[in-house]
N, C-alpha and C. Protein backbone atom coordinates (compact mmCIF):
# COMPACT_ATOMS: atom_id res chain seq x y z
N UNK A 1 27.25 10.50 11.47
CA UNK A 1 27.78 11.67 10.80
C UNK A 1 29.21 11.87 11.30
N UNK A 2 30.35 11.97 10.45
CA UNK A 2 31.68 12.21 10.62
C UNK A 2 31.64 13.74 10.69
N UNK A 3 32.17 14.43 11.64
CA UNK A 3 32.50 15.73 11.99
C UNK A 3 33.83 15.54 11.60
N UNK A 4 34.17 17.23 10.44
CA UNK A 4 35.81 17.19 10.62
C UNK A 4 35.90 18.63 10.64
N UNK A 5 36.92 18.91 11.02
CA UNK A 5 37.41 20.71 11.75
C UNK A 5 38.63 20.48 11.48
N UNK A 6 38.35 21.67 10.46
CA UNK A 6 39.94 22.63 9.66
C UNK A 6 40.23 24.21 9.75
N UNK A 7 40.55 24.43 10.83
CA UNK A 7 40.61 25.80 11.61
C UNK A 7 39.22 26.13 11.99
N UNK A 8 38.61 27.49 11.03
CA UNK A 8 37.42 27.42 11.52
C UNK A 8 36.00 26.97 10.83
N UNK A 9 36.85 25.92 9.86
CA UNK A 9 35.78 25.31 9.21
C UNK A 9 35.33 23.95 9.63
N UNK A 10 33.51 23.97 9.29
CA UNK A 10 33.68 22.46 10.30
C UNK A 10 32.90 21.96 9.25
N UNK A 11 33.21 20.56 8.64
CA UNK A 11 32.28 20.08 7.78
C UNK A 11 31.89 18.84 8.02
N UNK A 12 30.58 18.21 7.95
CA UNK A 12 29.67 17.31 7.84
C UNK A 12 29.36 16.17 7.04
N UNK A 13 30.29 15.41 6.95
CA UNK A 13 30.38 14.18 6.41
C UNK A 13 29.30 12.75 6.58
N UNK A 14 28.54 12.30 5.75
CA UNK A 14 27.66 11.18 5.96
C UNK A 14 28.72 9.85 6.61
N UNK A 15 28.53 9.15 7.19
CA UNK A 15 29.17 8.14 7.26
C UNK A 15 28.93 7.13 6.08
N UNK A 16 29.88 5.59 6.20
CA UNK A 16 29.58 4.82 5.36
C UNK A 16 28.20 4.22 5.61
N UNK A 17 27.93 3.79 6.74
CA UNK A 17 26.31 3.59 6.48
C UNK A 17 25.17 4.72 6.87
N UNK A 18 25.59 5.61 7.03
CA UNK A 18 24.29 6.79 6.49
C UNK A 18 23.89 6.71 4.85
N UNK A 19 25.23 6.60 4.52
CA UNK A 19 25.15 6.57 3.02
C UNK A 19 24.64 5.45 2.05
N UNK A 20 24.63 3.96 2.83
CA UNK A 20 24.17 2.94 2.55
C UNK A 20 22.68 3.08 2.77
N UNK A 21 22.18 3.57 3.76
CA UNK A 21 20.94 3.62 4.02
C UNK A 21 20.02 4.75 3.64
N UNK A 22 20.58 5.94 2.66
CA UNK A 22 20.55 6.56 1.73
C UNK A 22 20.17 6.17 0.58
N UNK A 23 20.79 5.09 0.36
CA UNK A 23 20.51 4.91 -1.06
C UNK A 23 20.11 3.54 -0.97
N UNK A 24 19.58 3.14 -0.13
CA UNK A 24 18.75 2.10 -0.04
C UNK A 24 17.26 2.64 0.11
N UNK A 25 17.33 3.48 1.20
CA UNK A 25 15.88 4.78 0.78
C UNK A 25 15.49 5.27 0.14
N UNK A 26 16.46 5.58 -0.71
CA UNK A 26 16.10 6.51 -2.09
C UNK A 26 15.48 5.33 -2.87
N UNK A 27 16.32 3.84 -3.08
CA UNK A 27 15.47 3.17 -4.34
C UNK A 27 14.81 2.01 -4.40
N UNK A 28 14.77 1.53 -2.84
CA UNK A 28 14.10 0.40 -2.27
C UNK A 28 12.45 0.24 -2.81
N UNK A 29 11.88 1.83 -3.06
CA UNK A 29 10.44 1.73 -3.14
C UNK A 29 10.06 1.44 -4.53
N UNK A 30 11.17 2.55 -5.28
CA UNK A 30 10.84 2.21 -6.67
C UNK A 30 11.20 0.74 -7.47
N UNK A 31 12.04 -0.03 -6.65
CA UNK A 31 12.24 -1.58 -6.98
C UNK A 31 11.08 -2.47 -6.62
N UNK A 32 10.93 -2.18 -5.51
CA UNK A 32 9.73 -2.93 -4.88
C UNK A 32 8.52 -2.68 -5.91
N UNK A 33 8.17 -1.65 -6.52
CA UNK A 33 6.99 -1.09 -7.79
C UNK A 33 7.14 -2.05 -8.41
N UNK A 34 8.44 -2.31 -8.95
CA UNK A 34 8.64 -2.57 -10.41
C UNK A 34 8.69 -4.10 -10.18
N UNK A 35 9.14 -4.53 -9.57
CA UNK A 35 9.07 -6.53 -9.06
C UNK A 35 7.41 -6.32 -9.04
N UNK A 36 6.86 -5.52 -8.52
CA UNK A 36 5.13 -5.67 -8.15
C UNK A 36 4.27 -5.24 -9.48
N UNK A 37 4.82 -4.69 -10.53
CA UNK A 37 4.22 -4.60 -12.19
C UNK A 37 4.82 -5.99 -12.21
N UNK A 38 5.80 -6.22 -12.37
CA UNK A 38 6.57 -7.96 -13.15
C UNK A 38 5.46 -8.91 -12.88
N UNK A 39 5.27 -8.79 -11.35
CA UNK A 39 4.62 -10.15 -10.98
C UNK A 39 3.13 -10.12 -11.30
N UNK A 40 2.40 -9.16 -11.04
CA UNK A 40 1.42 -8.78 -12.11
C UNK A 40 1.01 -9.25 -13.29
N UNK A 41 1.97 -8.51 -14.14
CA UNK A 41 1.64 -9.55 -15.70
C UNK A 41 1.83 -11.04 -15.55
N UNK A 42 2.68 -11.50 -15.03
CA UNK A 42 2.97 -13.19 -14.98
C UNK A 42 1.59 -13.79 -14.14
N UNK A 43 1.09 -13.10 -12.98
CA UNK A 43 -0.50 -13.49 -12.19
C UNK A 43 -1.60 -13.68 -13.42
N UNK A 44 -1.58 -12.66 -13.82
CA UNK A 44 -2.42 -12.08 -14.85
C UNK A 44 -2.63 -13.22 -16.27
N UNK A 45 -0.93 -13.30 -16.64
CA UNK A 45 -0.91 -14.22 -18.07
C UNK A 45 -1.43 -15.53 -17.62
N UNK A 46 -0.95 -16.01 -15.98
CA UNK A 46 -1.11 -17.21 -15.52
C UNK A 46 -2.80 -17.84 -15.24
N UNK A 47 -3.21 -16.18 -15.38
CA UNK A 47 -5.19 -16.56 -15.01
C UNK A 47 -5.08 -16.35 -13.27
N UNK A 48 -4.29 -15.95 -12.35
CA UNK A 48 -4.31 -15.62 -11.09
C UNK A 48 -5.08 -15.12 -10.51
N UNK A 49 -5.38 -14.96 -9.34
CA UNK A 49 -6.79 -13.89 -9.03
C UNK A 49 -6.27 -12.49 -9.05
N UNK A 50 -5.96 -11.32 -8.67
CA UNK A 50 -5.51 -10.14 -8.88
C UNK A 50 -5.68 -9.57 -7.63
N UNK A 51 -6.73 -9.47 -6.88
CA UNK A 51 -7.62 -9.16 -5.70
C UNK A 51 -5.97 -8.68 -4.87
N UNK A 52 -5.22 -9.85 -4.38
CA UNK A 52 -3.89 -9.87 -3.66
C UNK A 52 -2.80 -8.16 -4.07
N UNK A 53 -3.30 -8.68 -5.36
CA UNK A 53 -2.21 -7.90 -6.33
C UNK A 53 -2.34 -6.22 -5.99
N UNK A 54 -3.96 -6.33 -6.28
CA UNK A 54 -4.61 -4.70 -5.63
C UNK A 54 -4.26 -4.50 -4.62
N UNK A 55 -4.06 -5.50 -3.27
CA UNK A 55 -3.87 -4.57 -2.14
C UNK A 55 -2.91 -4.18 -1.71
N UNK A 56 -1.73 -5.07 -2.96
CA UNK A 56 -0.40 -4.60 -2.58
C UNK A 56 0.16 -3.15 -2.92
N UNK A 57 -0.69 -3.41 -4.46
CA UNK A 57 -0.69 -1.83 -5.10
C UNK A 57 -0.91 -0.41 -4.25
N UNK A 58 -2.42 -0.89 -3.61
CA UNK A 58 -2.69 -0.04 -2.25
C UNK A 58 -1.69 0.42 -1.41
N UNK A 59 -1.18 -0.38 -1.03
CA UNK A 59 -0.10 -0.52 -0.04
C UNK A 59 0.70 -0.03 -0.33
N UNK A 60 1.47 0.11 -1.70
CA UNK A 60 3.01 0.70 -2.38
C UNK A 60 2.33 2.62 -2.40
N UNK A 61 1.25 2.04 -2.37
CA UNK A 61 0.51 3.66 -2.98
C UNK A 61 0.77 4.44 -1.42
N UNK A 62 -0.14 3.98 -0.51
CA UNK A 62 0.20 4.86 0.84
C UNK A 62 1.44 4.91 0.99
N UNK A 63 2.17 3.87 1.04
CA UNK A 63 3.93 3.98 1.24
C UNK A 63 4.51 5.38 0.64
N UNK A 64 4.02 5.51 -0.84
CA UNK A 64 4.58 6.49 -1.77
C UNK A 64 4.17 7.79 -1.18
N UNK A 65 2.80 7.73 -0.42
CA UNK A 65 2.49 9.18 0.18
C UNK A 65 2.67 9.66 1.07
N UNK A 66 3.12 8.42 1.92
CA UNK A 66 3.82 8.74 3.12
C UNK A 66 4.93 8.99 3.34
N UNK A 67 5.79 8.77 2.27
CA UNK A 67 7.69 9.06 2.16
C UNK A 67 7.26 10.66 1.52
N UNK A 68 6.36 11.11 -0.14
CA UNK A 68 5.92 12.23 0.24
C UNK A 68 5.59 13.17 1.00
N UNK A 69 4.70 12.72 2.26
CA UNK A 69 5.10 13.74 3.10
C UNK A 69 5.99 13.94 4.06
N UNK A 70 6.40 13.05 4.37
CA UNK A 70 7.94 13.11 5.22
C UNK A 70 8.88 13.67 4.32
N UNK A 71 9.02 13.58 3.16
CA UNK A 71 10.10 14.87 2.59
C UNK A 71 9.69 15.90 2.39
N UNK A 72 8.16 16.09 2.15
CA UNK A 72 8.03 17.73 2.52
C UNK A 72 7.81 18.27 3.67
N UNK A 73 7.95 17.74 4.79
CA UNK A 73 8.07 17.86 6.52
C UNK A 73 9.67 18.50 6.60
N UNK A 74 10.67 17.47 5.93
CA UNK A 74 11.87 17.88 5.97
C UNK A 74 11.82 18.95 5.45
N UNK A 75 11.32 18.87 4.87
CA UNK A 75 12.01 20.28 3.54
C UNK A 75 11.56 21.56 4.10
N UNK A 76 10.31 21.47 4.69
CA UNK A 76 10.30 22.64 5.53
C UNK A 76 10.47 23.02 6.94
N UNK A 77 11.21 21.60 7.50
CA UNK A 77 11.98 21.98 8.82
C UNK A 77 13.45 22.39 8.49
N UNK A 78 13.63 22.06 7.41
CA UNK A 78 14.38 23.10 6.54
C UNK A 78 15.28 24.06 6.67
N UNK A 79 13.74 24.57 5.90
CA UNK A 79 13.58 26.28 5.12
C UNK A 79 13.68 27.04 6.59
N UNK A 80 12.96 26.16 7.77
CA UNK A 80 13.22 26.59 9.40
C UNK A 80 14.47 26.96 10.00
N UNK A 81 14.90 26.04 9.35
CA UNK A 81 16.70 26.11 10.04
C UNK A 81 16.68 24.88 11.05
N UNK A 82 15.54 23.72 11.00
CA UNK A 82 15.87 23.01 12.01
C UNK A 82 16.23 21.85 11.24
N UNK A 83 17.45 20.80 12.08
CA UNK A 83 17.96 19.89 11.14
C UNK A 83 17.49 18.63 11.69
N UNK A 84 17.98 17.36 11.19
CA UNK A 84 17.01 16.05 11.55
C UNK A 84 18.34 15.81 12.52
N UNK A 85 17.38 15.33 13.94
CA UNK A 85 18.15 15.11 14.59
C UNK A 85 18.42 16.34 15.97
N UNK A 86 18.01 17.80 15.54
CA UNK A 86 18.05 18.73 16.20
C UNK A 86 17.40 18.71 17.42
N UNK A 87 17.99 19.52 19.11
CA UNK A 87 17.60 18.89 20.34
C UNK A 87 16.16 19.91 19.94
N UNK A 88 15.91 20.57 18.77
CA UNK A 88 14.23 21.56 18.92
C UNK A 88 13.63 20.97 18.75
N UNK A 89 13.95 19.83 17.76
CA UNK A 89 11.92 18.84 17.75
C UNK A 89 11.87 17.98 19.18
N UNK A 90 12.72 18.48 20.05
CA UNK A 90 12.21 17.78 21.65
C UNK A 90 12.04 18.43 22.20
C-alpha cells in the first residue's frame, strides 16, 4: 500500500502488485469454471469417464464458498471499523 500525505489529507493507494493480485483474485476462479465446463463437453463428446470431472466440480464448488465467506468476514470486519491487516485481529 502506497501512503501519500497532502497537508492533512492522507490517502491510500494500492500498489502495482496489490492491484495485480486483485484482479487476478477477482477472476482466476471464474476462468478456472469455465476451462472446467470446456473440458467437460470435449471428455464427454470424447466418451471419457466424468467421475474426475465431478470432483473437480466439487472442488471449484468449496473454493466458491470459501472465497464467499471470506468476503463476508471482510465485509463485516468492515462495518467494524477493522481493516485487513489491522494490529486488532492480533
Amino acid at each position: 500500500m502506497i501512503v501519500k500525505r497532502n497537508g492533512g489529507m492522507t490517502e491510500f493507494i494500492p500498489s502495482p502488485r496489490e492491484k495485480r493480485e486483485s484482479l487476478i483474485r477477482d477472476h482466476v476462479l471464474e476462468l478456472v469454471g469455465l476451462l472446467h465446463e470446456r473440458l467437460c463437453l470435449v471428455e464427454q463428446a470424447s466418451g471419457i469417464d466424468l467421475e474426475s470431472a465431478e470432483r473437480c466440480r466439487q472442488l471449484l464448488e468449496r473454493i466458491r464458498a470459501e472465497e464467499r465467506q471470506t468476503q463476508d468476514l471482510n465485509r463485516r470486519l468492515a462495518e467494524q471499523g477493522i481493516q485487513h491487516g489491522s494490529t486488532a485481529l492480533t
